[in-house]
N, C-alpha and C. Protein backbone atom coordinates (compact mmCIF):
# COMPACT_ATOMS: atom_id res chain seq x y z
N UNK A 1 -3.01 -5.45 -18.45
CA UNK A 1 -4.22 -5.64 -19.21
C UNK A 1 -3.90 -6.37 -20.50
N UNK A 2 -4.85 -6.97 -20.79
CA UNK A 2 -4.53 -7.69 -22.23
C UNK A 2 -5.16 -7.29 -23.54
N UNK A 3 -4.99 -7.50 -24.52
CA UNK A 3 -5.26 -7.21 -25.56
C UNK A 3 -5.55 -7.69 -26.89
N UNK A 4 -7.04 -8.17 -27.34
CA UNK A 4 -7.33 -8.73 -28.19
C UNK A 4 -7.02 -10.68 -28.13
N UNK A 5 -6.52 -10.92 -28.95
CA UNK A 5 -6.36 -12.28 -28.89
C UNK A 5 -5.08 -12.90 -28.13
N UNK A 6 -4.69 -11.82 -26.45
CA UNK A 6 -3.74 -12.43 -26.00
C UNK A 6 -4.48 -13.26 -24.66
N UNK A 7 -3.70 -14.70 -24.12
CA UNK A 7 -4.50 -15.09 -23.36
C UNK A 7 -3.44 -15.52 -22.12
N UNK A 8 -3.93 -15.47 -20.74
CA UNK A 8 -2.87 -15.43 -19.63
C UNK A 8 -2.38 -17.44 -19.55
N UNK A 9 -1.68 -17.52 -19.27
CA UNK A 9 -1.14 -19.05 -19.41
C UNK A 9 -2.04 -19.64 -18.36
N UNK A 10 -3.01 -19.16 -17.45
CA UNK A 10 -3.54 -19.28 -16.49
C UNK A 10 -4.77 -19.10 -16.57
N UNK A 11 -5.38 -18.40 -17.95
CA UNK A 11 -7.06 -18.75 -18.27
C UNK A 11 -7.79 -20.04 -18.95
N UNK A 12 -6.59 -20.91 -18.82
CA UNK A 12 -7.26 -22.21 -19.01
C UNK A 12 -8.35 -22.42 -18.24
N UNK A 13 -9.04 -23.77 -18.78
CA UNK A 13 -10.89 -23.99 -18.37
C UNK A 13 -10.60 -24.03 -16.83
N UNK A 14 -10.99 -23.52 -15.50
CA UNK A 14 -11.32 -23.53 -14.21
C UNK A 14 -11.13 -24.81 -13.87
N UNK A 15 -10.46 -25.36 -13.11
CA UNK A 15 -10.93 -26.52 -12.63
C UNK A 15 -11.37 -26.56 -10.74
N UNK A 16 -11.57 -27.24 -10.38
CA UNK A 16 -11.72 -26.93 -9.21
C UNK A 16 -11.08 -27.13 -7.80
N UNK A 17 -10.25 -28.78 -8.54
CA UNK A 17 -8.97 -28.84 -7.75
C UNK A 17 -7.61 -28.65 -8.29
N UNK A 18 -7.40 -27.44 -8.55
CA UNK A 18 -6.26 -27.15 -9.41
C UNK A 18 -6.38 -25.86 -8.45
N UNK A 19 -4.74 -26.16 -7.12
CA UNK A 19 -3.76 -25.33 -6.77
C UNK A 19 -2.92 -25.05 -7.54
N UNK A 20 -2.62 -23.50 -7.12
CA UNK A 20 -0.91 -22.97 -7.57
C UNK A 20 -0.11 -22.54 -6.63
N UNK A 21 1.21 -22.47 -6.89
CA UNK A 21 2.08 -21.93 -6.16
C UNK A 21 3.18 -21.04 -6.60
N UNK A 22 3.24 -19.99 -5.66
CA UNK A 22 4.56 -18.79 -6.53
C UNK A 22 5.59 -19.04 -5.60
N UNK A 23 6.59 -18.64 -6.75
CA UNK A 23 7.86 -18.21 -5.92
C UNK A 23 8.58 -17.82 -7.10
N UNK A 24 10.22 -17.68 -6.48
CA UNK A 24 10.77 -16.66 -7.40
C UNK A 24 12.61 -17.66 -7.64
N UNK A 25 12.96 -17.94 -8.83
CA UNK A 25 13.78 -18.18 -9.29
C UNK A 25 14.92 -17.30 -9.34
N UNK A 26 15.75 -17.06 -8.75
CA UNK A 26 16.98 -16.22 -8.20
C UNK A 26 17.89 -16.35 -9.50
N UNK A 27 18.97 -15.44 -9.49
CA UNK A 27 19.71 -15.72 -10.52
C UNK A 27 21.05 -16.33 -10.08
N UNK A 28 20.50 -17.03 -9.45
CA UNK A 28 21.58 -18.69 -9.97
C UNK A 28 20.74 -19.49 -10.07
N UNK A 29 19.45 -19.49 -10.46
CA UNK A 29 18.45 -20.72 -10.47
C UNK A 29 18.04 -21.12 -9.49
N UNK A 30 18.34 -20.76 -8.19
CA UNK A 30 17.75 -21.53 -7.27
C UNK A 30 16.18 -21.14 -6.92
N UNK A 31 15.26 -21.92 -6.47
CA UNK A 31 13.49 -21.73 -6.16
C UNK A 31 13.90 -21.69 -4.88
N UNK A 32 12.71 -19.90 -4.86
CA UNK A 32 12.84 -20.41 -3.23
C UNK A 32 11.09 -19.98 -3.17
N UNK A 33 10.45 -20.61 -2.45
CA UNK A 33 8.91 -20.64 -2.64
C UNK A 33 8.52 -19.38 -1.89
N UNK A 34 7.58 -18.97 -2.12
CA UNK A 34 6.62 -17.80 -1.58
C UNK A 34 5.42 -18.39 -0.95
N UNK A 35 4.68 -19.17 -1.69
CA UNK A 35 3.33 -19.79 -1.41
C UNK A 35 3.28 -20.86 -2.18
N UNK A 36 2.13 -21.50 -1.42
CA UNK A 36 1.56 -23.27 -2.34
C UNK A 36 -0.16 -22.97 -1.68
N UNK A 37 -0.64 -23.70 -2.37
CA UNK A 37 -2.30 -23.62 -2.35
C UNK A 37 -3.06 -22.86 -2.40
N UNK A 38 -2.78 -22.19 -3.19
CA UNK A 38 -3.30 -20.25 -4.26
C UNK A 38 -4.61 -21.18 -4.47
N UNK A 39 -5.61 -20.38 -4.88
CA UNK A 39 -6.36 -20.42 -5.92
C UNK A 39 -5.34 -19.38 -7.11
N UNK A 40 -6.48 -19.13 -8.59
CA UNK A 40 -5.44 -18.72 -9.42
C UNK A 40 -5.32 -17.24 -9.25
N UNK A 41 -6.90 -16.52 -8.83
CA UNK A 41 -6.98 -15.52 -8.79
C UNK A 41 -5.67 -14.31 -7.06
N UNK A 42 -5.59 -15.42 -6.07
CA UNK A 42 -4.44 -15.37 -5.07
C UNK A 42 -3.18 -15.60 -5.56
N UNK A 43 -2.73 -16.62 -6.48
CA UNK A 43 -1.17 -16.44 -7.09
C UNK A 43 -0.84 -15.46 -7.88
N UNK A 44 -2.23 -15.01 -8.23
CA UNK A 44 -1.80 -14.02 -9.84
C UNK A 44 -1.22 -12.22 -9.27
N UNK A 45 -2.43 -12.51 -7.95
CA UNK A 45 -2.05 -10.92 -7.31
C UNK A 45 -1.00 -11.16 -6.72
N UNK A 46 -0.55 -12.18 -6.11
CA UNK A 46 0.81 -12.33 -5.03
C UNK A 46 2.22 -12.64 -6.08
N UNK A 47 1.99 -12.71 -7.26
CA UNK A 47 2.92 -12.88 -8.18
C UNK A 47 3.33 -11.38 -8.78
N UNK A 48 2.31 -10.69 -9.08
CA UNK A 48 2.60 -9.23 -9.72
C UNK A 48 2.94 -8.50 -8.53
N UNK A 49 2.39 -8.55 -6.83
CA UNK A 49 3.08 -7.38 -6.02
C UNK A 49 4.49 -8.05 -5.58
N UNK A 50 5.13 -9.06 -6.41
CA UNK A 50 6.33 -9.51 -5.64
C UNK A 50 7.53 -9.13 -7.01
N UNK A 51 6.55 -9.05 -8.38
CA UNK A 51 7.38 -9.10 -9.25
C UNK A 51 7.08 -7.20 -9.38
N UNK A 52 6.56 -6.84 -9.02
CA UNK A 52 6.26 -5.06 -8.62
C UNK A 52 7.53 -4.54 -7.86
N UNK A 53 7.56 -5.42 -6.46
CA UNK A 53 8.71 -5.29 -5.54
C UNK A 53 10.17 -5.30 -6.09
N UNK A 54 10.23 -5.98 -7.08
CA UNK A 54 11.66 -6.32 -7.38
C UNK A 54 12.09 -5.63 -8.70
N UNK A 55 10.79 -4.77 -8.97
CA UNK A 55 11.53 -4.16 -10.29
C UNK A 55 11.12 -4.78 -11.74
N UNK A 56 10.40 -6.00 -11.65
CA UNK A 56 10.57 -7.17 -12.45
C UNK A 56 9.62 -6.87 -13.40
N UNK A 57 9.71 -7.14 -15.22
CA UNK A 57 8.60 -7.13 -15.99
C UNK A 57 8.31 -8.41 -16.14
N UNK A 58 6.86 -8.57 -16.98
CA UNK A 58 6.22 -9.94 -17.01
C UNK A 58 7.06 -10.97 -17.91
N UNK A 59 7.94 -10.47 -19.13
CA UNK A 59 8.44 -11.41 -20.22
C UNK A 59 9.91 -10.67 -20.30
N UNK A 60 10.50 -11.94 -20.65
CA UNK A 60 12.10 -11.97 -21.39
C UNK A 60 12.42 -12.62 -22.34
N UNK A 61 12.91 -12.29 -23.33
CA UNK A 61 13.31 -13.14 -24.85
C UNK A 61 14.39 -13.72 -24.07
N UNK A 62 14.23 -15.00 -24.87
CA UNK A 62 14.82 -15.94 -24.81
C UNK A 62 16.53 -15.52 -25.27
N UNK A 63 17.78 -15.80 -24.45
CA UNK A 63 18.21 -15.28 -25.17
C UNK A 63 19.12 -14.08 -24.92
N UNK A 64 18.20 -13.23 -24.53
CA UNK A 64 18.21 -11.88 -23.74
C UNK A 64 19.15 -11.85 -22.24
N UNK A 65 19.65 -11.22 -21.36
CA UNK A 65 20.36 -10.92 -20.43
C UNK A 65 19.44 -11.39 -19.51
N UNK A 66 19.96 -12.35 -18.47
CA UNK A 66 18.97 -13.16 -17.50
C UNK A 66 19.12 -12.13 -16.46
N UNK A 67 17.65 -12.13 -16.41
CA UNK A 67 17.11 -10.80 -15.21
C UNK A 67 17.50 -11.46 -13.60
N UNK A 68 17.39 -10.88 -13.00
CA UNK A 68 18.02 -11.08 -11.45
C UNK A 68 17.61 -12.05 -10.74
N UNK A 69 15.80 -11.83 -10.84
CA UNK A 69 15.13 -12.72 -10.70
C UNK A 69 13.95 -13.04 -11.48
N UNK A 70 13.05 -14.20 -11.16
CA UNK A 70 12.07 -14.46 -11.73
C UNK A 70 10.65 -15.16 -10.87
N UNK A 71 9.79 -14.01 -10.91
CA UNK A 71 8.65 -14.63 -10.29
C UNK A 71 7.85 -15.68 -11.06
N UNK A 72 7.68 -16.69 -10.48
CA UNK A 72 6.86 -17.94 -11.38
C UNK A 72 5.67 -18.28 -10.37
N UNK A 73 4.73 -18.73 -11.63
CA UNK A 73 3.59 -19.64 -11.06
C UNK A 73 3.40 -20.96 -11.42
N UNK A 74 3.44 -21.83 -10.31
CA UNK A 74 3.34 -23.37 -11.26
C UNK A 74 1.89 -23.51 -10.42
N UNK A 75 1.67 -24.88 -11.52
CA UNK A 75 0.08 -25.17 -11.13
C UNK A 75 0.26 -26.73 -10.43
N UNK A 76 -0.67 -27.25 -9.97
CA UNK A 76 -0.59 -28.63 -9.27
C UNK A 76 -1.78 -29.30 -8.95
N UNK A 77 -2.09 -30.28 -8.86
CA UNK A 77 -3.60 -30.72 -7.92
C UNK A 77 -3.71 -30.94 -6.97
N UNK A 78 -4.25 -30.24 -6.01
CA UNK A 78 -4.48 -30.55 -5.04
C UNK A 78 -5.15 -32.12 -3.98
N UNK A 79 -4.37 -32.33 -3.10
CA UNK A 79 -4.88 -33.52 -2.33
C UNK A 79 -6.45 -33.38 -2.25
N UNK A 80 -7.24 -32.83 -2.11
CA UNK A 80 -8.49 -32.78 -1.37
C UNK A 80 -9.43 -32.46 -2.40
């Protein structure tokens, strides 16, 4: 849940051809994809029950001990 003047990197203005896709950054860096062509409200739930699965919280300081893994969402436009 959020709180006051915090905002999700992902409540930018709606657009309508604007896909996302999750997957999870391993700790050696490598991507290995989960999904492509989310809407935002489908990446956001398939991002928290994967980062749920693994133990994982939402943020890490920079800096800080690199966590095992990392669930990400990137955004893209869609062909269509």
């Amino acid at each position: 849940m959020q709180s006051g003047g915090e905002r999700s990197v992902l409540d930018s203005k709606s657009h309508k051809d604007v896909v996302y896709a999750v997957g999870v950054f391993d700790h050696t860096s490598n991507w290995r994809p989960l999904a492509a062509g989310l809407d935002r409200d489908a990446a956001l739930a398939l991002a928290r029950v994967e980062a749920a699965q693994r133990g994982l919280g939402r943020m890490f300081l920079t800096g800080s001990e690199a966590p095992r893994d990392v669930v990400a969402i990137t955004q893209s436009v869609s062909d269509g």
